[in-house]
N, C-alpha and C. Protein backbone atom coordinates (compact mmCIF):
# COMPACT_ATOMS: atom_id res chain seq x y z
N UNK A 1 17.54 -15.29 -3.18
CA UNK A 1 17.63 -13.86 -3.32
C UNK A 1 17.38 -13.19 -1.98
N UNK A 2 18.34 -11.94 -1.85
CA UNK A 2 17.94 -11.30 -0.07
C UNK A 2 17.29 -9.60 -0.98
N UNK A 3 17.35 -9.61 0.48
CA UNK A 3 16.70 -8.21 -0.21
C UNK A 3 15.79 -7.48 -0.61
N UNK A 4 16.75 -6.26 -1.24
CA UNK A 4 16.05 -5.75 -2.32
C UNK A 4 16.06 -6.50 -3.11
N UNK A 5 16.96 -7.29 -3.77
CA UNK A 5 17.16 -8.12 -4.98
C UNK A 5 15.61 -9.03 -5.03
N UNK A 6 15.36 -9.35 -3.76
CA UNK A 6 13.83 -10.64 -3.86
C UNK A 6 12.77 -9.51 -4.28
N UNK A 7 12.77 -8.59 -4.09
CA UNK A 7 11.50 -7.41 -3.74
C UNK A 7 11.71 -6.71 -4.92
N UNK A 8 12.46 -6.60 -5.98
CA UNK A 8 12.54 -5.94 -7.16
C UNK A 8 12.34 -7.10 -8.11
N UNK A 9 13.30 -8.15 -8.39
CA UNK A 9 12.18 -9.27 -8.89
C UNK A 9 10.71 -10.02 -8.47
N UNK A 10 9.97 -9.37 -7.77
CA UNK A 10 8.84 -9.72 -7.66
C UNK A 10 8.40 -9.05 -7.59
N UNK A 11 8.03 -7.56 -7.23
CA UNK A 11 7.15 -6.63 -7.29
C UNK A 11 6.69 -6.37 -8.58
N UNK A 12 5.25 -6.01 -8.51
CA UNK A 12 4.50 -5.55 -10.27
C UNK A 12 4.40 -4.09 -9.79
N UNK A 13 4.70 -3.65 -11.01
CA UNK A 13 4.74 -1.90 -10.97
C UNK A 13 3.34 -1.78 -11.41
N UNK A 14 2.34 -1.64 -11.19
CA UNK A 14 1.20 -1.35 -11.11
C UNK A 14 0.86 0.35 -12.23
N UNK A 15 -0.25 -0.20 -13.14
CA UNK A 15 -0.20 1.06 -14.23
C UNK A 15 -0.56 2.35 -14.00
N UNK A 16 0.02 3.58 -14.50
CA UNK A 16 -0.90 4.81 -14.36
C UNK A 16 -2.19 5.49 -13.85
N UNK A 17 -3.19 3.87 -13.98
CA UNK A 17 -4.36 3.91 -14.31
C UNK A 17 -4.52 3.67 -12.50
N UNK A 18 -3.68 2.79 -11.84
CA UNK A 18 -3.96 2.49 -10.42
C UNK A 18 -3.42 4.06 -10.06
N UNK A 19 -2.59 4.86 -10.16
CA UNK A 19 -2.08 5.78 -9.80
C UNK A 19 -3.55 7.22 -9.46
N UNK A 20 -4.47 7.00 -10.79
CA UNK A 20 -5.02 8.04 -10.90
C UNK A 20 -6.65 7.26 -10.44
N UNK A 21 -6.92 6.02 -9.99
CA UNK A 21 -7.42 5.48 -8.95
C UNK A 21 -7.62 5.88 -8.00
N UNK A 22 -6.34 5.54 -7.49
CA UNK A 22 -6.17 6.06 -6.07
C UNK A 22 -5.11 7.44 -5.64
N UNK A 23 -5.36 8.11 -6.02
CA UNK A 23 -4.77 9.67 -5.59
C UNK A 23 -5.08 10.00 -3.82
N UNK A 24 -5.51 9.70 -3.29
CA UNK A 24 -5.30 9.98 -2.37
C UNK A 24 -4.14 8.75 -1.28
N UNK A 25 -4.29 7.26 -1.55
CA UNK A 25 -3.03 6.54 -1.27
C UNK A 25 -1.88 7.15 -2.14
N UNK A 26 -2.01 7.67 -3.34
CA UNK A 26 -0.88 8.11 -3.87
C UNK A 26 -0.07 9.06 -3.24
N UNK A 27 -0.54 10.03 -2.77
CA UNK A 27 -0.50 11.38 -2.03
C UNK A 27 -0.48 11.38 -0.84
N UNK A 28 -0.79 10.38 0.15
CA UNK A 28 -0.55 10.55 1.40
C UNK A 28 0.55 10.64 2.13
N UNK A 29 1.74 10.21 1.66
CA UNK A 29 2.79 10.73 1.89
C UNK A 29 3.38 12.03 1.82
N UNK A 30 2.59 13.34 1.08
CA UNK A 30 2.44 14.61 1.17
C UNK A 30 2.11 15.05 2.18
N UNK A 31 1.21 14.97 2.77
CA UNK A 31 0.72 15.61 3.69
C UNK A 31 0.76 15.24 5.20
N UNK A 32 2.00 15.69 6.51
CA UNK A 32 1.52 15.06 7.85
C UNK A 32 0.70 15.14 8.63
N UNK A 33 -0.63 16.10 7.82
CA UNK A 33 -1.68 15.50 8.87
C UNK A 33 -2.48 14.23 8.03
N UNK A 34 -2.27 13.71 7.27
CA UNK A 34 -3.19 12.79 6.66
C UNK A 34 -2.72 11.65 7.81
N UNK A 35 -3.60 10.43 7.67
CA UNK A 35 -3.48 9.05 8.33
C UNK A 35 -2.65 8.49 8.39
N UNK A 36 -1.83 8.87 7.43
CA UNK A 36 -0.09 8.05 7.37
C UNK A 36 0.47 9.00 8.16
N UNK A 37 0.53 10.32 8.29
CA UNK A 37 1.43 11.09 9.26
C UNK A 37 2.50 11.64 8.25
N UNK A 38 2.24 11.48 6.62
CA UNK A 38 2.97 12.31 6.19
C UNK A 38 4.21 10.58 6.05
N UNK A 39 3.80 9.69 5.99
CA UNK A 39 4.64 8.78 5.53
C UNK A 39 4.06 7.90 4.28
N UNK A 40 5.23 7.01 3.57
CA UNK A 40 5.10 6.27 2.80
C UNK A 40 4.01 5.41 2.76
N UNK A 41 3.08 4.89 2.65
CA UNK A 41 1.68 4.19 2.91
C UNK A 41 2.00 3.07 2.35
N UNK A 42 1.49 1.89 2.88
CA UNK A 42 1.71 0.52 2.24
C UNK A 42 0.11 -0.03 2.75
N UNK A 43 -0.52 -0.45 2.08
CA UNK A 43 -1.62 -1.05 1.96
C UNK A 43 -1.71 -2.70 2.30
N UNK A 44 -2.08 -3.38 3.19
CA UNK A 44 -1.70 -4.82 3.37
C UNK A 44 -2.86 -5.83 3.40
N UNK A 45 -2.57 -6.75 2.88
CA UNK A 45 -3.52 -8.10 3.50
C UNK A 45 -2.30 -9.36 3.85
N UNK A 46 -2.67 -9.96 5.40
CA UNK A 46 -2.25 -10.88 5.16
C UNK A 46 -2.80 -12.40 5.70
N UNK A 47 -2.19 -13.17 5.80
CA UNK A 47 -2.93 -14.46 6.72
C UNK A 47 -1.62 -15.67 7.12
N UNK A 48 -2.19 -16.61 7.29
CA UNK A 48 -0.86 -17.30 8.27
C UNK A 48 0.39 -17.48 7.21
N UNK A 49 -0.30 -17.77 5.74
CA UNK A 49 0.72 -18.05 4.40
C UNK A 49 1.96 -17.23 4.49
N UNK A 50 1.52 -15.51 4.05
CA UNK A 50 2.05 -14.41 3.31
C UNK A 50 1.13 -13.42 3.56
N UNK A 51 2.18 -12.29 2.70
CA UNK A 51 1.44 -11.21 2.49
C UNK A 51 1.38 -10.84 1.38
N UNK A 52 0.57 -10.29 0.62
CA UNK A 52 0.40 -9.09 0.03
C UNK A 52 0.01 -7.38 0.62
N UNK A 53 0.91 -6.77 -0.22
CA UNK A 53 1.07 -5.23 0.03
C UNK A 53 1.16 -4.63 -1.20
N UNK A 54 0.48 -3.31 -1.56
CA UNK A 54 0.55 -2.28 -2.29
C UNK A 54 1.34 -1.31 -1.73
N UNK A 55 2.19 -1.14 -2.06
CA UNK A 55 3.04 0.32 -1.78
C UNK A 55 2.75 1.20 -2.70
N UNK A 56 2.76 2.74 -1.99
CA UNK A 56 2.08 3.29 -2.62
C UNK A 56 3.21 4.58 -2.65
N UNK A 57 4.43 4.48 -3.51
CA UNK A 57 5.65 5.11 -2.93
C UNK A 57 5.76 6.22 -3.22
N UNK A 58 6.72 7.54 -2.54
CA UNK A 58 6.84 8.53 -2.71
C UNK A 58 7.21 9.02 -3.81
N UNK A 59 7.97 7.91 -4.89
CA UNK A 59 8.18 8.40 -6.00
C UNK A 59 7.47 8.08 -7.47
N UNK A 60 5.85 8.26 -6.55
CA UNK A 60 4.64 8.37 -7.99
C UNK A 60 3.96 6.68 -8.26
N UNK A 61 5.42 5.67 -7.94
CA UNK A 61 4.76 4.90 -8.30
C UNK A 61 3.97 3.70 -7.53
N UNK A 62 2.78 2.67 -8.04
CA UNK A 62 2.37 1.98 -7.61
C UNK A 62 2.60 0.13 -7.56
N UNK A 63 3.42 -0.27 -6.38
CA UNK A 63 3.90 -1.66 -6.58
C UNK A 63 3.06 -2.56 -5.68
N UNK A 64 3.10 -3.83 -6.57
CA UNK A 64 2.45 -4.69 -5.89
C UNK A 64 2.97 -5.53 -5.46
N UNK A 65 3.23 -6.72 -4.19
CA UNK A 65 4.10 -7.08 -3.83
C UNK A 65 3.40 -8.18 -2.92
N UNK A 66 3.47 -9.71 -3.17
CA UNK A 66 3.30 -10.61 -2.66
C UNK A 66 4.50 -11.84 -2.40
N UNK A 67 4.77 -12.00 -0.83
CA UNK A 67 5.80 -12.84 -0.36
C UNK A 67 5.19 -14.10 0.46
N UNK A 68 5.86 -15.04 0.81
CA UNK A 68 4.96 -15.99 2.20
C UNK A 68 6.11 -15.11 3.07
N UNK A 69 6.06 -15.92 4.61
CA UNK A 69 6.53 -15.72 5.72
C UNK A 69 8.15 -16.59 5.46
N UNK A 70 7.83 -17.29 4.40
CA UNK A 70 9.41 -17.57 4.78
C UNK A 70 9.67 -17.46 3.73
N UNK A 71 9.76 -16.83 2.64
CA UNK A 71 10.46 -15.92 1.67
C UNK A 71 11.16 -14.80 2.66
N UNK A 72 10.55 -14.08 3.03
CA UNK A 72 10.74 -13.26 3.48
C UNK A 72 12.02 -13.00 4.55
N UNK A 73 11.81 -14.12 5.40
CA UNK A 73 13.22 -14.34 6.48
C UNK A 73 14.01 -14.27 5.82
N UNK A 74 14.27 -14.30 4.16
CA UNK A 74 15.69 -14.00 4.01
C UNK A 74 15.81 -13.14 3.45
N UNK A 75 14.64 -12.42 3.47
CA UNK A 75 15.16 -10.95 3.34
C UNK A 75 14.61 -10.04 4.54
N UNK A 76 15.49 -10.71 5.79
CA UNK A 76 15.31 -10.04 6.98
C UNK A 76 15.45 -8.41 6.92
N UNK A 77 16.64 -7.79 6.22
CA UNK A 77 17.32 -6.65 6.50
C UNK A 77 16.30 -5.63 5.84
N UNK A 78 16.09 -5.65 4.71
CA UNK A 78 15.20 -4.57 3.42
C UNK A 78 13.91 -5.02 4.17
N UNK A 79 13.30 -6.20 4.90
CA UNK A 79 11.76 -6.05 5.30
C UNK A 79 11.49 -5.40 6.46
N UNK A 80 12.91 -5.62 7.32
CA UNK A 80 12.95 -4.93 8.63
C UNK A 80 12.95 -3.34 8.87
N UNK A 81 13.70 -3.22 7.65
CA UNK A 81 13.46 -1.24 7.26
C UNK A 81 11.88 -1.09 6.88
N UNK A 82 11.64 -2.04 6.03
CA UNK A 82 10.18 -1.71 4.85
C UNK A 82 8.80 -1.90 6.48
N UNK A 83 9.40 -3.02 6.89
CA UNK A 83 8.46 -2.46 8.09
C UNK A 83 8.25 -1.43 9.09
N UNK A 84 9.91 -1.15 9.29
CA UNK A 84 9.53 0.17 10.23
C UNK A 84 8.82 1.42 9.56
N UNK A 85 9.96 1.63 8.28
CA UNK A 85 10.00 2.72 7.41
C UNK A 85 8.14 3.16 7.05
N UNK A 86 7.73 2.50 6.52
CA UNK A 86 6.27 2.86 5.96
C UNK A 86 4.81 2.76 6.89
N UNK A 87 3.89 3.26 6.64
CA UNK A 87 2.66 3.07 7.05
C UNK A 87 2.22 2.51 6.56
N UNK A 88 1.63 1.46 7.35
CA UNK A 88 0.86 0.33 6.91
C UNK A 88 -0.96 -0.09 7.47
N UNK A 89 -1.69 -0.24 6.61
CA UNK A 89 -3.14 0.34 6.32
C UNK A 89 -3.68 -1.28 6.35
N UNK A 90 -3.61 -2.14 7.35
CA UNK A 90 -4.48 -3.30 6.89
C UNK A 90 -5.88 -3.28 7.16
N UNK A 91 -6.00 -4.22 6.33
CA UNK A 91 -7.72 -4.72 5.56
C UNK A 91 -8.37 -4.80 7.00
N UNK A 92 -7.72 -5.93 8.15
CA UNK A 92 -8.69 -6.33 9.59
C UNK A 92 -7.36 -6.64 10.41
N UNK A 93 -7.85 -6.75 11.54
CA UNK A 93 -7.10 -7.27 12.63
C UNK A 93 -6.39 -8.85 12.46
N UNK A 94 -7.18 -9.40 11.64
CA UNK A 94 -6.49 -10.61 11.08
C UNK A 94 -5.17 -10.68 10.16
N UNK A 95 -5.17 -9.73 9.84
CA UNK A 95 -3.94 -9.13 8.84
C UNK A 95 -2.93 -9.32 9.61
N UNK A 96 -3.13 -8.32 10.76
CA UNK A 96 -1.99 -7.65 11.41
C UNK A 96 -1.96 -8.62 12.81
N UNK A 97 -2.89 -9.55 13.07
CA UNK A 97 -2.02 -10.67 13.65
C UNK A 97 -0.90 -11.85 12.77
N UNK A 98 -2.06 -12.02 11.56
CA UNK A 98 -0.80 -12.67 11.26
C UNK A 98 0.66 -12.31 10.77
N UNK A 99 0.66 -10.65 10.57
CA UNK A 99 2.13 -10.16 10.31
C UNK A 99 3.09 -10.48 12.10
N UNK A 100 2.11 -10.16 13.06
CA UNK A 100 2.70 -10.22 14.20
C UNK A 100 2.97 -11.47 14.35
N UNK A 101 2.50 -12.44 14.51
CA UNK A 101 2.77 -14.33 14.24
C UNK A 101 4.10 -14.51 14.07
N UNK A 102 4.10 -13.84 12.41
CA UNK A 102 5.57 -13.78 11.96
C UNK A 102 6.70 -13.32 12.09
N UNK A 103 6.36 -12.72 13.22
CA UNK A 103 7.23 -11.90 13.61
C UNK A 103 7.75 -10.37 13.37
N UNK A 104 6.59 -9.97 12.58
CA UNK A 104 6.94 -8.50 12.27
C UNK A 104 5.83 -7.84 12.91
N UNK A 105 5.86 -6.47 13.74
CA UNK A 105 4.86 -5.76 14.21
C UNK A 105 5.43 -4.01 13.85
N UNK A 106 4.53 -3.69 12.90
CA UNK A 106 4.79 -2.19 12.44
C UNK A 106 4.19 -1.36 13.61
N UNK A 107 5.13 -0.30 13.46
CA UNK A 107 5.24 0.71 14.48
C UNK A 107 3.85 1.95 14.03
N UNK A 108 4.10 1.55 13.03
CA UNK A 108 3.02 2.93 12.28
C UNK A 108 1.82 2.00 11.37
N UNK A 109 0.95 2.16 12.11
CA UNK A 109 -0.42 1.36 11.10
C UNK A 109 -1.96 1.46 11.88
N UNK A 110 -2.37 1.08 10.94
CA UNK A 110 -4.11 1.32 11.59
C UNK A 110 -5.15 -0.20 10.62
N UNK A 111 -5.72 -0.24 11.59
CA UNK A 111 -6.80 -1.20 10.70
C UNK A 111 -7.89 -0.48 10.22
N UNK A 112 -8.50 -1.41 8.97
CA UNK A 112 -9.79 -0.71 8.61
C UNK A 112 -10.44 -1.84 9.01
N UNK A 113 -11.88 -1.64 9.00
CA UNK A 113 -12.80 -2.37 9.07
C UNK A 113 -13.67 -2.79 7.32
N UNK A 114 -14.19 -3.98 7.18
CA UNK A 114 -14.80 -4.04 6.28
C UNK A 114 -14.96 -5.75 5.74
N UNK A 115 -15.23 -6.13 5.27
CA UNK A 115 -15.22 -7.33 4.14
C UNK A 115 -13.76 -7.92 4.04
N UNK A 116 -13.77 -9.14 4.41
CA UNK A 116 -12.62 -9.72 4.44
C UNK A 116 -11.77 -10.09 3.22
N UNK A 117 -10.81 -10.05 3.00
CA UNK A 117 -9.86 -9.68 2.07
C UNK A 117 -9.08 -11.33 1.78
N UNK A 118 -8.98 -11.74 0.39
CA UNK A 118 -8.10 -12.27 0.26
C UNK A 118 -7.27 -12.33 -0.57
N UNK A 119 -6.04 -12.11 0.00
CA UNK A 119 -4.96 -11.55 -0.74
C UNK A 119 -4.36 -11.93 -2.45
N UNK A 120 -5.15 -13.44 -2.34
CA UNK A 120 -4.57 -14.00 -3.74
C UNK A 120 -5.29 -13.50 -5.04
N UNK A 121 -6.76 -12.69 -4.15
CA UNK A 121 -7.34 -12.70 -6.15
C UNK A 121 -7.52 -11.11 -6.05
N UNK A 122 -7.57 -10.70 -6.91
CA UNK A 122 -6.83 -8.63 -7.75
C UNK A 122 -8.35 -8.07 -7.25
N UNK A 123 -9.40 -8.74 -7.61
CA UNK A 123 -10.69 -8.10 -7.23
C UNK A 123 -11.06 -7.63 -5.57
N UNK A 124 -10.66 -8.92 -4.93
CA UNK A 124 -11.17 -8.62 -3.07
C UNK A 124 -9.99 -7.34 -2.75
N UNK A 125 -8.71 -7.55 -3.04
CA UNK A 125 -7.94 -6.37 -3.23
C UNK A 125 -8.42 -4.77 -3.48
N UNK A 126 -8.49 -5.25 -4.68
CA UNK A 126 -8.99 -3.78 -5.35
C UNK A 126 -10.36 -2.89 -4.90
N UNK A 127 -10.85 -3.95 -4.13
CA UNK A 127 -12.66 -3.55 -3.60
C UNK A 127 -11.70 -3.12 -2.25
N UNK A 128 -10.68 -3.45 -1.37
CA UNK A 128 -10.10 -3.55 -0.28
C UNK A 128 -9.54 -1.60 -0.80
N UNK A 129 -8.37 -1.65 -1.12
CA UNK A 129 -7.95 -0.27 -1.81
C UNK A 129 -9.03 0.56 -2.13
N UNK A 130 -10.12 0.38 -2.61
CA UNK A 130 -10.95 1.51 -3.39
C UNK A 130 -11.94 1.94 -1.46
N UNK A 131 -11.84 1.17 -0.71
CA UNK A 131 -12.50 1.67 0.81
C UNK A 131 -11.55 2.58 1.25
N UNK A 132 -10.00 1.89 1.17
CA UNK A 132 -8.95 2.89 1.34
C UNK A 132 -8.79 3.96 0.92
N UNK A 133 -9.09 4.25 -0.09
CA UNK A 133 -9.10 5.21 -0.84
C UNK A 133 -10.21 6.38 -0.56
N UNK A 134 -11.20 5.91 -0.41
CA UNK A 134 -12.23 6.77 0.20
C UNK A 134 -11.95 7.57 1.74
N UNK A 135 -11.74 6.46 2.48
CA UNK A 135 -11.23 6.49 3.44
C UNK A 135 -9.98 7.78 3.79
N UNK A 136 -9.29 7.18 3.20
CA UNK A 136 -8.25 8.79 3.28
C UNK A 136 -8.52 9.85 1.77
N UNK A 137 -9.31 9.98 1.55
CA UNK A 137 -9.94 11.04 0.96
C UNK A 137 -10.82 12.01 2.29
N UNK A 138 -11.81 11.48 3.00
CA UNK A 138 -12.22 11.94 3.80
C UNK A 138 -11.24 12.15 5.08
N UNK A 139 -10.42 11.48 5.48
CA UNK A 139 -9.40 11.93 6.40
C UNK A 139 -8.82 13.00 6.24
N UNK A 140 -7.74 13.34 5.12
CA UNK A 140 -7.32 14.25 4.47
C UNK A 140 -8.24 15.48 4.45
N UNK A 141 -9.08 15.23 3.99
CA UNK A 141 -10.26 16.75 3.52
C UNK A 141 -9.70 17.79 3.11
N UNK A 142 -8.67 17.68 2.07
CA UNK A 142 -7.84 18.76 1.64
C UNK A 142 -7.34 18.49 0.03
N UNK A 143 -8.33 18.79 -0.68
CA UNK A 143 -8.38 17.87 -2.26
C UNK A 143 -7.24 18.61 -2.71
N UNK A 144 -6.33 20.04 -2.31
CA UNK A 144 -5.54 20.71 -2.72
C UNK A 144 -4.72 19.55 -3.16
N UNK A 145 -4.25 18.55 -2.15
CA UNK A 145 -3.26 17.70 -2.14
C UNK A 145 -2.83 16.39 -3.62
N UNK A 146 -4.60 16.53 -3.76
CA UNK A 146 -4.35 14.86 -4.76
C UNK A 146 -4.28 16.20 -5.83
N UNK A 147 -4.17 17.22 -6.19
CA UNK A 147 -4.11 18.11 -7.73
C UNK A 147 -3.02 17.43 -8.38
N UNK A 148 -1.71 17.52 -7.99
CA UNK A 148 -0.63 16.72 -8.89
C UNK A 148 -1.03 15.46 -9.32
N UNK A 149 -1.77 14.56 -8.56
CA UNK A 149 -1.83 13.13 -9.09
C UNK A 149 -2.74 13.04 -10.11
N UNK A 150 -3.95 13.94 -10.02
CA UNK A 150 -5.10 14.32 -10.59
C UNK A 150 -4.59 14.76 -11.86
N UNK A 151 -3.81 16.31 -11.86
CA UNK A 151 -3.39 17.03 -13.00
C UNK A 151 -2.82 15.56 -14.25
N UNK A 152 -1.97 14.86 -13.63
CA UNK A 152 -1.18 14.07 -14.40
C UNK A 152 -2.03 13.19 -15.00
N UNK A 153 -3.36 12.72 -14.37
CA UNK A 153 -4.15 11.49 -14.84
C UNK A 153 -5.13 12.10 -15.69
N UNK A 154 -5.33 13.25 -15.73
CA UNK A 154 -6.20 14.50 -16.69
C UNK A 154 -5.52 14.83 -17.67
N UNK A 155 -4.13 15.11 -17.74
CA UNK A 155 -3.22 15.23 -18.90
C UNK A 155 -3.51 13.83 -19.53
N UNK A 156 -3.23 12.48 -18.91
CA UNK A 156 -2.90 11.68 -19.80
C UNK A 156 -4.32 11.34 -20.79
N UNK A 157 -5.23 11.21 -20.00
CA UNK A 157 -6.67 11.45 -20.32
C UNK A 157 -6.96 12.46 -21.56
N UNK A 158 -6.51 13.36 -21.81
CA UNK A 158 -6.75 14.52 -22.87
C UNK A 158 -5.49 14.00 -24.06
N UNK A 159 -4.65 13.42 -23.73
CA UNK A 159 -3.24 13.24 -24.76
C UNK A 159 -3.94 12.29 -25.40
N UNK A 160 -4.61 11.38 -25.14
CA UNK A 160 -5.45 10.67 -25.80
C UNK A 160 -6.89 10.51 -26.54
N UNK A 161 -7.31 11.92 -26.12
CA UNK A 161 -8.62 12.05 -26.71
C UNK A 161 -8.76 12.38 -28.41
């Protein structure tokens, strides 16, 4: 499979519930003064294997997305956009050497600092995202922004009470 075709059969659409999580990765693509610059945000861990990435896309939703390094070469064309195209938020400097290793180096990204990440289990992840999340909450400093993501996760919250 190339492509999009590899990256739509493997991505997990991640539930509502990650959406209203993280409202401020949701939303950072709103705003160009936030840390992304007003771009698509992709969240990363990687190491010499693969990667995993959360995209966190402009259109609401949340995907999860784990490849190795040579899956990926054949889907040179869609990773070569997905790398320029988005902001990318890794876990440590170890991440983002081994994306560079492989030959990919994003134009738009920043490291965080923290507890080392490994990409295969949902928890070191999710503890990884929820720093992120804080993180550009305080960057941002403009809660105007997460209201839509908020409003929607408060609606769904009350449709159920």
């Amino acid at each position: 499979m190339h492509g999009k075709h590899f990256f739509l059969n493997r991505v997990v659409a991640r539930s509502r519930e990650w959406q209203c999580r993280y409202p401020a990765l949701s939303a950072a693509y709103q705003n160009p003064e936030s840390l992304s610059g007003g771009r698509q945000l992709v969240a990363a861990v990687a190491d010499p294997e693969g990667i995993r990435c959360v995209f966190f896309s402009n259109l609401g939703s949340v995907l999860d997305f784990a490849a190795s390094w040579a899956e990926l070469d054949s889907a040179r064309t869609w990773w070569h956009f997905t790398v320029r195209w988005n902001f990318w938020y890794f876990d440590d400097a170890r991440s983002l050497f081994a994306m560079r290793a492989a030959g990919h180096d994003p134009d738009h990204r920043t490291i965080a600092t923290g507890p080392q990440v490994d990409r295969r289990y949902n928890d070191s992840l999710t503890a990884f995202l929820d720093r992120a999340e804080a993180r550009f909450r305080r960057d941002i400093g403009n809660i105007a922004i997460l209201q839509p993501v908020s409003r929607a996760c408060t609606d769904d919250a009350s449709a159920t009470s």
